[in-house]
PDB file of N, CA and C in Angstrom:
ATOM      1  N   UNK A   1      56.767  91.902 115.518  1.00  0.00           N
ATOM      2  CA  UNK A   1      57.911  92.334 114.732  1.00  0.00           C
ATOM      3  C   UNK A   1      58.168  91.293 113.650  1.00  0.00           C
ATOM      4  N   UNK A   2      58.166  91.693 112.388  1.00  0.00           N
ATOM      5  CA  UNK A   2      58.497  90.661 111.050  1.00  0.00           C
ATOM      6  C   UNK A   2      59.885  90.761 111.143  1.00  0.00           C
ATOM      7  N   UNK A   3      60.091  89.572 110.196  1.00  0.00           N
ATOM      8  CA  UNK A   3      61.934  89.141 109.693  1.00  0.00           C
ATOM      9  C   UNK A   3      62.538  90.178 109.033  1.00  0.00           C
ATOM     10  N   UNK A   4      63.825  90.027 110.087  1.00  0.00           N
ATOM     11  CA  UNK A   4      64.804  91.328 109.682  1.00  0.00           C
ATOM     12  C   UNK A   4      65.202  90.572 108.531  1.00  0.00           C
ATOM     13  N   UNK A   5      65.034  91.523 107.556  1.00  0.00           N
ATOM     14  CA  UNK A   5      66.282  90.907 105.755  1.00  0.00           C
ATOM     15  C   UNK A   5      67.525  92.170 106.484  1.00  0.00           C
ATOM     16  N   UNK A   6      69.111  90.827 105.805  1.00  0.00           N
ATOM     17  CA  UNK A   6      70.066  91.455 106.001  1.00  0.00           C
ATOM     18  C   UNK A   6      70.894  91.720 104.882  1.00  0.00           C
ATOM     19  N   UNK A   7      71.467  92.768 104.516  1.00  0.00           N
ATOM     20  CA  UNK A   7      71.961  92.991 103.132  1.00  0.00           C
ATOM     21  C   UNK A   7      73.313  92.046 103.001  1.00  0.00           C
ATOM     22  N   UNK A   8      74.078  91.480 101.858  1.00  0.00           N
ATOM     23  CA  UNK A   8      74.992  90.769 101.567  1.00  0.00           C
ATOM     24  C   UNK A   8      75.828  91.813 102.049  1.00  0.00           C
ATOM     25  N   UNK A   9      75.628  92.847 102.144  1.00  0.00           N
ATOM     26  CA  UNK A   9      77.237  93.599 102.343  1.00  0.00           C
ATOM     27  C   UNK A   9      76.903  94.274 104.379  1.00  0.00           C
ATOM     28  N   UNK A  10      75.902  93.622 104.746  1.00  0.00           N
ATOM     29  CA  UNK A  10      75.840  93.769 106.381  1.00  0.00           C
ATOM     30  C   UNK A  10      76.755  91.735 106.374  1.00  0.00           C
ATOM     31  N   UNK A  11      75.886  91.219 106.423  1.00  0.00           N
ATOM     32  CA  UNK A  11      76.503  89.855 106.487  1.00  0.00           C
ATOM     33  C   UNK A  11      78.263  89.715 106.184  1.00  0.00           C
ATOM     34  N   UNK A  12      78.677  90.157 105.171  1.00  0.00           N
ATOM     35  CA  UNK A  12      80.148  90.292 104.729  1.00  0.00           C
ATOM     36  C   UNK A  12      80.495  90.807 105.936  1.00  0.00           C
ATOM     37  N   UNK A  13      80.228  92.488 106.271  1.00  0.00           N
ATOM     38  CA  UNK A  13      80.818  93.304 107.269  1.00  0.00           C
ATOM     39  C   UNK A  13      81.181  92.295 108.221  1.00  0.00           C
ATOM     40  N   UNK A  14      79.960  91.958 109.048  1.00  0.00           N
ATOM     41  CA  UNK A  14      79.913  91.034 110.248  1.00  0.00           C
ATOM     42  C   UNK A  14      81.197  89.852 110.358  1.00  0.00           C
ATOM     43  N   UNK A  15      81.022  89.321 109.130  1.00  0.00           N
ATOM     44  CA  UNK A  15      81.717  88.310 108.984  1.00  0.00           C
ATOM     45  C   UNK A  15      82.957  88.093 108.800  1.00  0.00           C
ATOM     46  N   UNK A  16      83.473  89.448 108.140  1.00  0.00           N
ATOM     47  CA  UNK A  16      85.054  89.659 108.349  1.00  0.00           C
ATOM     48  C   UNK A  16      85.177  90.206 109.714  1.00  0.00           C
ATOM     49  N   UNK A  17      84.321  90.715 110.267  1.00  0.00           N
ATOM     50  CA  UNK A  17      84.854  91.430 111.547  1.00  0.00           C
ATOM     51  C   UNK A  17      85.135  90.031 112.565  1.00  0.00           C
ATOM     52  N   UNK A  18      84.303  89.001 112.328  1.00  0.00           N
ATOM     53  CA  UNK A  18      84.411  87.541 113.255  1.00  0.00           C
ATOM     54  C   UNK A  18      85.971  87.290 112.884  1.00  0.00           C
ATOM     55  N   UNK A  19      86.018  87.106 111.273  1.00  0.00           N
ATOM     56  CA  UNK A  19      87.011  86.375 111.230  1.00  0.00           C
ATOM     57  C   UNK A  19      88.464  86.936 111.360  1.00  0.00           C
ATOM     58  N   UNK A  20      88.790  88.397 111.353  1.00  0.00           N
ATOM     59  CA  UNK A  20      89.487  89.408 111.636  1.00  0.00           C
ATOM     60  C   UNK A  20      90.173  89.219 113.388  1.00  0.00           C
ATOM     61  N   UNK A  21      88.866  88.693 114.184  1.00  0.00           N
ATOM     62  CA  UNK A  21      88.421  88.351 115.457  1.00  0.00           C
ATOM     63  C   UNK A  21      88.848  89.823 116.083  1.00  0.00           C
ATOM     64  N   UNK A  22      87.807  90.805 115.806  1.00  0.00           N
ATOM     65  CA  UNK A  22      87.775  92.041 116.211  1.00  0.00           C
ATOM     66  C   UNK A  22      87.090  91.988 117.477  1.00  0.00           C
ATOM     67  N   UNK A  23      86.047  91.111 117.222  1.00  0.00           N
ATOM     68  CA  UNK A  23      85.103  90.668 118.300  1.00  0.00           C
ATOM     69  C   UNK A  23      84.682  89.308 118.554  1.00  0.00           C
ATOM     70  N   UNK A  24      84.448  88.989 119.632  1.00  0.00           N
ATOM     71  CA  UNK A  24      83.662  87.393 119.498  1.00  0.00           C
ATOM     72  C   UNK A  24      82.244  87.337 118.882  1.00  0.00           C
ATOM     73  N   UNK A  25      81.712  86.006 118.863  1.00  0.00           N
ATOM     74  CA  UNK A  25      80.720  85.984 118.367  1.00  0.00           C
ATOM     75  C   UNK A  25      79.630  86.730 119.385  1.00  0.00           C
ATOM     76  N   UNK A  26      79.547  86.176 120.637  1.00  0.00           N
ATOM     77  CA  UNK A  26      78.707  86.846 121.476  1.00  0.00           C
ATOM     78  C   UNK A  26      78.569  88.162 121.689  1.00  0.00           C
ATOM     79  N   UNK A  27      79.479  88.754 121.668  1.00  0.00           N
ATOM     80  CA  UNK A  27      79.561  90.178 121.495  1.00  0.00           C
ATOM     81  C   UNK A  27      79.239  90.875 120.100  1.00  0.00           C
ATOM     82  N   UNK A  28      79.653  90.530 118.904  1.00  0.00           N
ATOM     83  CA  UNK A  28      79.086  91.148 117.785  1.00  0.00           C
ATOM     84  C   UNK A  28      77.464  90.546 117.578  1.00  0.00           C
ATOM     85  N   UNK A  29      77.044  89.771 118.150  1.00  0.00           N
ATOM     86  CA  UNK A  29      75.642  89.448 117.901  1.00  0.00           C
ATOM     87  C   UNK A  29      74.783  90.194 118.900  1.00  0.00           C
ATOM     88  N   UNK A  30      75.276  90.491 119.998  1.00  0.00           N
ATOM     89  CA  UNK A  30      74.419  91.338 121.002  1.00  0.00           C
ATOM     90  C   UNK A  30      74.237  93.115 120.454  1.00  0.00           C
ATOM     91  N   UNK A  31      75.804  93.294 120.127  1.00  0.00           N
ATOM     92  CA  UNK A  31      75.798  94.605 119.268  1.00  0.00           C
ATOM     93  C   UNK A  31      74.820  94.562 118.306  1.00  0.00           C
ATOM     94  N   UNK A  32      74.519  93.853 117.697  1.00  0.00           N
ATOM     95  CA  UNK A  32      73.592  94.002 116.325  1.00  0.00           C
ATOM     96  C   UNK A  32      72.610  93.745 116.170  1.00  0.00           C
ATOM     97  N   UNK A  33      71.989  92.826 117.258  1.00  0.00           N
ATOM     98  CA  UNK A  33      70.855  92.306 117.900  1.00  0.00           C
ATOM     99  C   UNK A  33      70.256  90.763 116.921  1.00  0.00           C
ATOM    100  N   UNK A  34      71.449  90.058 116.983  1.00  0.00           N
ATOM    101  CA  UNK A  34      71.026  88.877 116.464  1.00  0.00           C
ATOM    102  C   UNK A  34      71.642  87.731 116.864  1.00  0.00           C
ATOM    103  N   UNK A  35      70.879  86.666 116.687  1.00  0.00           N
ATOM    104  CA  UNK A  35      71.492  85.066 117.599  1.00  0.00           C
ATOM    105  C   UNK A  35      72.831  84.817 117.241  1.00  0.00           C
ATOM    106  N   UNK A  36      73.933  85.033 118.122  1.00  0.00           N
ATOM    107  CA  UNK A  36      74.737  83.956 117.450  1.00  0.00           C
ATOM    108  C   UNK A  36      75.077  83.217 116.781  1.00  0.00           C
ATOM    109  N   UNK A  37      73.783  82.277 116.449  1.00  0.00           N
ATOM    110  CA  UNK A  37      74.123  80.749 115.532  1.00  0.00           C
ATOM    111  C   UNK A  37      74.166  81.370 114.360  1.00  0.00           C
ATOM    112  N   UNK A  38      73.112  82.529 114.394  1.00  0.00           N
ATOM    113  CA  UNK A  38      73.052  83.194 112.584  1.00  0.00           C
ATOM    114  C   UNK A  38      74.098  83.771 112.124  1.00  0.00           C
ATOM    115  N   UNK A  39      75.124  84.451 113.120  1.00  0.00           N
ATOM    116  CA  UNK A  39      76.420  84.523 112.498  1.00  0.00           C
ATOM    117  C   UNK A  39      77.746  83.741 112.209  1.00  0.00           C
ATOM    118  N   UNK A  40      77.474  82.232 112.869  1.00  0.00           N
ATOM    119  CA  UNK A  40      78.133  81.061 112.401  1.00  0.00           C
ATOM    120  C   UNK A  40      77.564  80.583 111.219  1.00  0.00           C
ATOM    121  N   UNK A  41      76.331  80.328 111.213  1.00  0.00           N
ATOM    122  CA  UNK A  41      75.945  79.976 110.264  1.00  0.00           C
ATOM    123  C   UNK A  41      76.239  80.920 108.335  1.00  0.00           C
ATOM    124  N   UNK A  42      76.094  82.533 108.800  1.00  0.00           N
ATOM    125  CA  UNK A  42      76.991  83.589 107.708  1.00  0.00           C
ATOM    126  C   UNK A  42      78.118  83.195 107.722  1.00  0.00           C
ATOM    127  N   UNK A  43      79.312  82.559 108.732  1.00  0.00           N
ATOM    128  CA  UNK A  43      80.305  82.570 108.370  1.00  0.00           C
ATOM    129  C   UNK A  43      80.527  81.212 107.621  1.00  0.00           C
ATOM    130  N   UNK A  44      80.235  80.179 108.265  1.00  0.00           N
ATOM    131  CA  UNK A  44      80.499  78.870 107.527  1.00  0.00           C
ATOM    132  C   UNK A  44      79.976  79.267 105.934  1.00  0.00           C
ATOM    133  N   UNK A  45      78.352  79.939 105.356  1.00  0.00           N
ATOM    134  CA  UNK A  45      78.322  80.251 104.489  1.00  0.00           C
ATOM    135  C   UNK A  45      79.413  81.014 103.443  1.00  0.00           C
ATOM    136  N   UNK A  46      80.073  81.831 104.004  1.00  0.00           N
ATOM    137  CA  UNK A  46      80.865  82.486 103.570  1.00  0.00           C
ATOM    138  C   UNK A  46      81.933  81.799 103.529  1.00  0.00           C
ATOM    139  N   UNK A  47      82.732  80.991 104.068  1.00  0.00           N
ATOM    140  CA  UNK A  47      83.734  80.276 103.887  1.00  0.00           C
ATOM    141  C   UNK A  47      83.482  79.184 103.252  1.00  0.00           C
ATOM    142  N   UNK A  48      82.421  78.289 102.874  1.00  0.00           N
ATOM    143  CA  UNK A  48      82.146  77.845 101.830  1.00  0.00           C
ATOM    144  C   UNK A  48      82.363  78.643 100.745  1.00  0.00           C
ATOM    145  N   UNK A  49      81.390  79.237 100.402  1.00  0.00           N
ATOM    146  CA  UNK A  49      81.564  80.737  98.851  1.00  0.00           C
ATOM    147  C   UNK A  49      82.496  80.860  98.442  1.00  0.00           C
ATOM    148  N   UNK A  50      83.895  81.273  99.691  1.00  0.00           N
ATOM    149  CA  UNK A  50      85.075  82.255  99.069  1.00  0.00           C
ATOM    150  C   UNK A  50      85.624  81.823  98.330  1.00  0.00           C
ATOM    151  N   UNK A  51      85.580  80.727  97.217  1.00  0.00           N
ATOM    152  CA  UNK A  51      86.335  80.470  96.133  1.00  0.00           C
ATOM    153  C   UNK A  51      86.074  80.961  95.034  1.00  0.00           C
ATOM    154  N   UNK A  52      84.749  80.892  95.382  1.00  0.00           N
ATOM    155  CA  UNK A  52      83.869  81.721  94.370  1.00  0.00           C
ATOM    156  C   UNK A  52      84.087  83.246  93.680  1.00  0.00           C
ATOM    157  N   UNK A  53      84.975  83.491  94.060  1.00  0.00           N
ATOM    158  CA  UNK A  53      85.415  85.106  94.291  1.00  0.00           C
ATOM    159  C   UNK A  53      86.404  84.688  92.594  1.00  0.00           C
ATOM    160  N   UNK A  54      87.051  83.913  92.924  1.00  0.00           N
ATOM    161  CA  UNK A  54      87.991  83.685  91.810  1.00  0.00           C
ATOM    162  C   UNK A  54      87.709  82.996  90.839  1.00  0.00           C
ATOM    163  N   UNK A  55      85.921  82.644  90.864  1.00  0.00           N
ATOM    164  CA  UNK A  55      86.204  81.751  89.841  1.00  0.00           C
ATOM    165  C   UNK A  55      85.888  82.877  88.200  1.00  0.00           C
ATOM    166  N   UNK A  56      86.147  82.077  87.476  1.00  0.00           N
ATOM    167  CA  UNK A  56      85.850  82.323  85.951  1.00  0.00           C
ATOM    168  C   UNK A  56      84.771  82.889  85.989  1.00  0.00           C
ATOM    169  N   UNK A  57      83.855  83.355  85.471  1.00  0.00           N
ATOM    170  CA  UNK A  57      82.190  83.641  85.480  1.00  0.00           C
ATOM    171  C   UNK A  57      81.996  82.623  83.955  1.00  0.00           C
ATOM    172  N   UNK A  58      82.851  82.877  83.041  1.00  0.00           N
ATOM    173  CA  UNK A  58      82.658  81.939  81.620  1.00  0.00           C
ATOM    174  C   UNK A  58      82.527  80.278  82.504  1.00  0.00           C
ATOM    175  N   UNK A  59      83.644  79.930  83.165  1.00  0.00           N
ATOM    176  CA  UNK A  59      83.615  78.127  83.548  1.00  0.00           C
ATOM    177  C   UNK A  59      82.176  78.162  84.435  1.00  0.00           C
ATOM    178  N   UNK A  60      81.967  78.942  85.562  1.00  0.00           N
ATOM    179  CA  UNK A  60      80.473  79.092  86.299  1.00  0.00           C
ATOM    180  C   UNK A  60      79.134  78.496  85.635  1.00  0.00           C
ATOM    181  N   UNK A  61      79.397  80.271  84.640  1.00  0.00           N
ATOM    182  CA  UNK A  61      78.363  79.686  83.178  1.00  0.00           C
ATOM    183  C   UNK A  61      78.453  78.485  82.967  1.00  0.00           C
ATOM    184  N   UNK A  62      79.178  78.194  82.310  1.00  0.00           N
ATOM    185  CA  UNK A  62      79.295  76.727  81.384  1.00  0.00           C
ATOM    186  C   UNK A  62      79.333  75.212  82.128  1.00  0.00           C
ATOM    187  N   UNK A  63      79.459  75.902  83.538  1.00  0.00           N
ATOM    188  CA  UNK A  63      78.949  74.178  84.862  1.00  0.00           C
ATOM    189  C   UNK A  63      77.704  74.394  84.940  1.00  0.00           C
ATOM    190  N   UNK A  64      77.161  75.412  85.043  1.00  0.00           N
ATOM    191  CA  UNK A  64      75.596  76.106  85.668  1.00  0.00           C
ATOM    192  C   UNK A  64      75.230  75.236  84.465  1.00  0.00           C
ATOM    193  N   UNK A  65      75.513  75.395  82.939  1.00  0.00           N
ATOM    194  CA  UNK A  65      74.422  75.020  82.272  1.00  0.00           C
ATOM    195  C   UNK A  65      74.639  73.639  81.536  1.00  0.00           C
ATOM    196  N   UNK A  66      76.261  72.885  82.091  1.00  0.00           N
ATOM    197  CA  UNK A  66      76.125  71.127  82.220  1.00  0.00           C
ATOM    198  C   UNK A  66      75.031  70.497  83.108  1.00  0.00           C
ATOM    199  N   UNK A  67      75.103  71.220  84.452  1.00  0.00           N
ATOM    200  CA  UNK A  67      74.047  70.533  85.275  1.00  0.00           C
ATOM    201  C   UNK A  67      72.418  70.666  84.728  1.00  0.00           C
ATOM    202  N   UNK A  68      72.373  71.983  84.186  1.00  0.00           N
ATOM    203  CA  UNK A  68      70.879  72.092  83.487  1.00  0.00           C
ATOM    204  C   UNK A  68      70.685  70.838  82.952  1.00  0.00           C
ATOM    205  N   UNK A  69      71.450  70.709  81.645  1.00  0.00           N
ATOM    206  CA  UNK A  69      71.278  69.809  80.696  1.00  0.00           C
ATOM    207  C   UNK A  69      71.231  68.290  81.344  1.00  0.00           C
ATOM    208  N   UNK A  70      72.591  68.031  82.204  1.00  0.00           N
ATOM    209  CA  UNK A  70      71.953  66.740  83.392  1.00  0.00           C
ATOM    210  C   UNK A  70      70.893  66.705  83.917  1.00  0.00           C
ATOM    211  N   UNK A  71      70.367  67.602  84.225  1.00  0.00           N
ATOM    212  CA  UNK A  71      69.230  67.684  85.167  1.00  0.00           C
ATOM    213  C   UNK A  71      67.878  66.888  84.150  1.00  0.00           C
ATOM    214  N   UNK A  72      68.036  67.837  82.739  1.00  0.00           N
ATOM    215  CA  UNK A  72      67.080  67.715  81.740  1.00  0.00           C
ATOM    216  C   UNK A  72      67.090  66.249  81.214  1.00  0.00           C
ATOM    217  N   UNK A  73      68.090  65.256  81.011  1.00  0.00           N
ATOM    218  CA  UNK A  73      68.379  64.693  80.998  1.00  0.00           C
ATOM    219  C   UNK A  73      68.238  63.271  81.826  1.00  0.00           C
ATOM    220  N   UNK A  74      68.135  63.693  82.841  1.00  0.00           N
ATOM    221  CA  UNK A  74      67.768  62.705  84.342  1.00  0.00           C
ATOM    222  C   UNK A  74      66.464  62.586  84.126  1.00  0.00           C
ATOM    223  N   UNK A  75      65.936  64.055  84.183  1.00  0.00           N
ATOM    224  CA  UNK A  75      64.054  63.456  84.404  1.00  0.00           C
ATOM    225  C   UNK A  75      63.887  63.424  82.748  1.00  0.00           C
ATOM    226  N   UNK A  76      63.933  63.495  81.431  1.00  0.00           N
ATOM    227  CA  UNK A  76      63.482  62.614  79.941  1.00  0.00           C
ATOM    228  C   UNK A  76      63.871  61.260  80.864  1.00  0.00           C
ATOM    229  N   UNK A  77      65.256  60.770  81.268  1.00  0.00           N
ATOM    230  CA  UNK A  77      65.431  59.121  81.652  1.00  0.00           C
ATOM    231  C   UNK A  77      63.966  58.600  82.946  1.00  0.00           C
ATOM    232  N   UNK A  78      63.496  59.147  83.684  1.00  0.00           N
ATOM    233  CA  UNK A  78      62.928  59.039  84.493  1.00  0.00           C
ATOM    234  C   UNK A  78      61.328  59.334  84.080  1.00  0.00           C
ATOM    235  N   UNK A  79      61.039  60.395  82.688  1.00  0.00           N
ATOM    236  CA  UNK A  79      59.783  59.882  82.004  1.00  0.00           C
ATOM    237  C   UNK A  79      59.760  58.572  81.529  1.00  0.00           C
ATOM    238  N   UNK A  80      60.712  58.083  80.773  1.00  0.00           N
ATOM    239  CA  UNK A  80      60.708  56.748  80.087  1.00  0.00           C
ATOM    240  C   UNK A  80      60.614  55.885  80.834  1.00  0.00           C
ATOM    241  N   UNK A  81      61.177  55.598  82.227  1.00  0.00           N
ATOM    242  CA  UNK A  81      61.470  54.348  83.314  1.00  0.00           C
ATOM    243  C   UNK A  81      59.723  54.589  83.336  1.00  0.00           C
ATOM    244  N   UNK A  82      59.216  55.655  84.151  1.00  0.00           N
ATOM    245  CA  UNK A  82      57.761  55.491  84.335  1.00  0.00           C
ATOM    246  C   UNK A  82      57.021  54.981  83.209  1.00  0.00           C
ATOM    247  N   UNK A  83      56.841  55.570  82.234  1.00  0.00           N
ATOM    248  CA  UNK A  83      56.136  55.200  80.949  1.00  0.00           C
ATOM    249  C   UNK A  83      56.670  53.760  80.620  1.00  0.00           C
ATOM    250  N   UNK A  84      57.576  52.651  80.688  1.00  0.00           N
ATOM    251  CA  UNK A  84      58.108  51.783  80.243  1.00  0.00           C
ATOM    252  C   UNK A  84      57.304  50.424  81.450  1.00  0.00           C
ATOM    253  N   UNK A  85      57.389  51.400  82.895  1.00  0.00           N
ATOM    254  CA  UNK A  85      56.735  50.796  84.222  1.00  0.00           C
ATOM    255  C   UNK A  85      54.983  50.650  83.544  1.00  0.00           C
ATOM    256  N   UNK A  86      55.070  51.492  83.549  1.00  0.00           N
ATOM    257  CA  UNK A  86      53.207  51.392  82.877  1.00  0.00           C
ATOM    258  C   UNK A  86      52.935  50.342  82.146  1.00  0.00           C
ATOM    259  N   UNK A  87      53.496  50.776  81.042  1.00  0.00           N
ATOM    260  CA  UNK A  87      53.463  49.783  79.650  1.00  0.00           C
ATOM    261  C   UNK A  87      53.859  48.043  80.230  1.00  0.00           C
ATOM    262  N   UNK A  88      54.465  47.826  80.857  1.00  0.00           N
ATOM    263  CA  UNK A  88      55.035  46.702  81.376  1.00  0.00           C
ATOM    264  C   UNK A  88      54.057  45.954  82.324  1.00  0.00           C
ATOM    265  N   UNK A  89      53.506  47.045  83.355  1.00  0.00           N
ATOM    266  CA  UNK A  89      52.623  46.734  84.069  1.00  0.00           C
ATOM    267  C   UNK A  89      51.313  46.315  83.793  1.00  0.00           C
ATOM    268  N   UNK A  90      50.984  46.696  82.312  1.00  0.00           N
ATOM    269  CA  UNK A  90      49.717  47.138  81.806  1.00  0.00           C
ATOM    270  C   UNK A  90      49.913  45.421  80.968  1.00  0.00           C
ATOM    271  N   UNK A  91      51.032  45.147  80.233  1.00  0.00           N
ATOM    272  CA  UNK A  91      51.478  44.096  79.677  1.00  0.00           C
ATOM    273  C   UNK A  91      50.826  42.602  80.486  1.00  0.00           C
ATOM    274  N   UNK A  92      52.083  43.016  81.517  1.00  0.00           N
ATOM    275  CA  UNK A  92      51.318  41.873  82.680  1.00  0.00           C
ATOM    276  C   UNK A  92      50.055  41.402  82.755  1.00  0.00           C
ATOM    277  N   UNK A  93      49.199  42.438  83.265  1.00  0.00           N
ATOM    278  CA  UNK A  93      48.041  42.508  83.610  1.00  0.00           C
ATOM    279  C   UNK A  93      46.769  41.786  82.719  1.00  0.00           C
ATOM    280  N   UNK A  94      47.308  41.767  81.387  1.00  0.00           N
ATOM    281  CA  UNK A  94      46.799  41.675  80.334  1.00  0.00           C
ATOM    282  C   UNK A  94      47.494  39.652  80.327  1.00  0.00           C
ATOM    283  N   UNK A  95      48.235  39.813  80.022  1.00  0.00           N
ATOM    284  CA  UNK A  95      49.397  38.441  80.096  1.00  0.00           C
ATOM    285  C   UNK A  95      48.226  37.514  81.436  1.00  0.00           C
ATOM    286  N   UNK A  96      48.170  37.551  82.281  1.00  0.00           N
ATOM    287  CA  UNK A  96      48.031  37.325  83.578  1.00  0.00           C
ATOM    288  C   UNK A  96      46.364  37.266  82.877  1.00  0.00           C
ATOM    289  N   UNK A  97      45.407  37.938  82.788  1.00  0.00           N
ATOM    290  CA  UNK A  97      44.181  37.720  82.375  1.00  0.00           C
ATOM    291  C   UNK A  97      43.715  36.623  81.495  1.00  0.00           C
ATOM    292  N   UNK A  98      44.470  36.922  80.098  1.00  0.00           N
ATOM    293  CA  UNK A  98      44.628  35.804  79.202  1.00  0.00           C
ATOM    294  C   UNK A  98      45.250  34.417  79.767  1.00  0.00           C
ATOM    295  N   UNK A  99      46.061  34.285  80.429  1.00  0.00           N
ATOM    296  CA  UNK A  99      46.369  32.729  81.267  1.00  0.00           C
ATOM    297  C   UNK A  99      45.331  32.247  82.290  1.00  0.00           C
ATOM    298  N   UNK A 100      44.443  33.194  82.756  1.00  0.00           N
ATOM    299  CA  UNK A 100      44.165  32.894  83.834  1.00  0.00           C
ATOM    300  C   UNK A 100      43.459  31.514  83.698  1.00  0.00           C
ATOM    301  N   UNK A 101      43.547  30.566  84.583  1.00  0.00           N
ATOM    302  CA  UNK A 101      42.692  29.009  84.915  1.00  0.00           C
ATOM    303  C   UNK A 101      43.548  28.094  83.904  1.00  0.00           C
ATOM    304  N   UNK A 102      44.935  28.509  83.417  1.00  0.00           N
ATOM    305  CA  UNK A 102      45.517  27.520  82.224  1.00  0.00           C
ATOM    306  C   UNK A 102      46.938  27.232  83.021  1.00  0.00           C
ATOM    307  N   UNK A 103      47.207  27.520  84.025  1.00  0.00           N
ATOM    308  CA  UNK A 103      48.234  26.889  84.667  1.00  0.00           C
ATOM    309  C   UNK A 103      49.442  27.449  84.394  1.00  0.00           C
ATOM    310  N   UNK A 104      49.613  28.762  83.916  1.00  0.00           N
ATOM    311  CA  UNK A 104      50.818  29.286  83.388  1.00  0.00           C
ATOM    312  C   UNK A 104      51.672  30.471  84.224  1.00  0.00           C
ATOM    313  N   UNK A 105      52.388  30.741  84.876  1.00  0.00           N
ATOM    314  CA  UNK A 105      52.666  31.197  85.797  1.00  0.00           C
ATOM    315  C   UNK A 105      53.971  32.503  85.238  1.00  0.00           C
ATOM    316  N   UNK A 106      53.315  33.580  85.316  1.00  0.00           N
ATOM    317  CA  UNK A 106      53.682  34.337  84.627  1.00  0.00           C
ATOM    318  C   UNK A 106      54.534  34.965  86.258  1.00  0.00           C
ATOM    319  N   UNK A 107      55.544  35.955  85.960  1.00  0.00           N
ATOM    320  CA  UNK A 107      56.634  36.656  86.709  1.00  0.00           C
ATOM    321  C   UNK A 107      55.490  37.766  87.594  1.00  0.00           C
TER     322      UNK A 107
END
């Protein structure tokens, strides 16, 4: 038997019916034929989310695509640290060759 997919609006059902406390968990999971933990786990999901209901969709947008731009932002800073590591390393290496047997004690 493959993985049951559950629709957002079976999960909702379930999940107001927990929190309604129409039923316990053990009992609405035997009814429906699924573990327990997976319907704690829908609910904590869902009670995380529910703010989400109210938010703006414009402010959403416009955080969704600050973090893009952070994101984009983080790794350009994190090409340069590498590329700067190279170049530095490569520096050394070179530094360190040219001294070598002259007593100069490079970092």
């Amino acid at each position: 038997m493959g993985k049951r997919i559950f629709s957002a609006e079976f999960k909702t059902r379930l999940v107001l019916q927990l929190l309604s406390e129409e039923e316990e968990v053990g009992t609405l999971a035997s009814k429906h034929e699924i573990n327990p933990n997976q319907l704690r786990t829908w609910k904590t999901q869902f009670l995380a989310n529910a703010a989400k209901a109210f938010d703006d969709p414009k402010v959403a947008k416009e955080a969704a695509e600050r973090e893009r731009e952070g994101e984009k932002k983080q790794a350009a800073m994190l090409k340069t640290i590498g590329q700067l590591t190279l170049e530095r390393d490569f520096l050394m290496a070179e530094a360190h060759a040219r001294n070598k047997g002259k007593g100069v004690l490079l970092r």
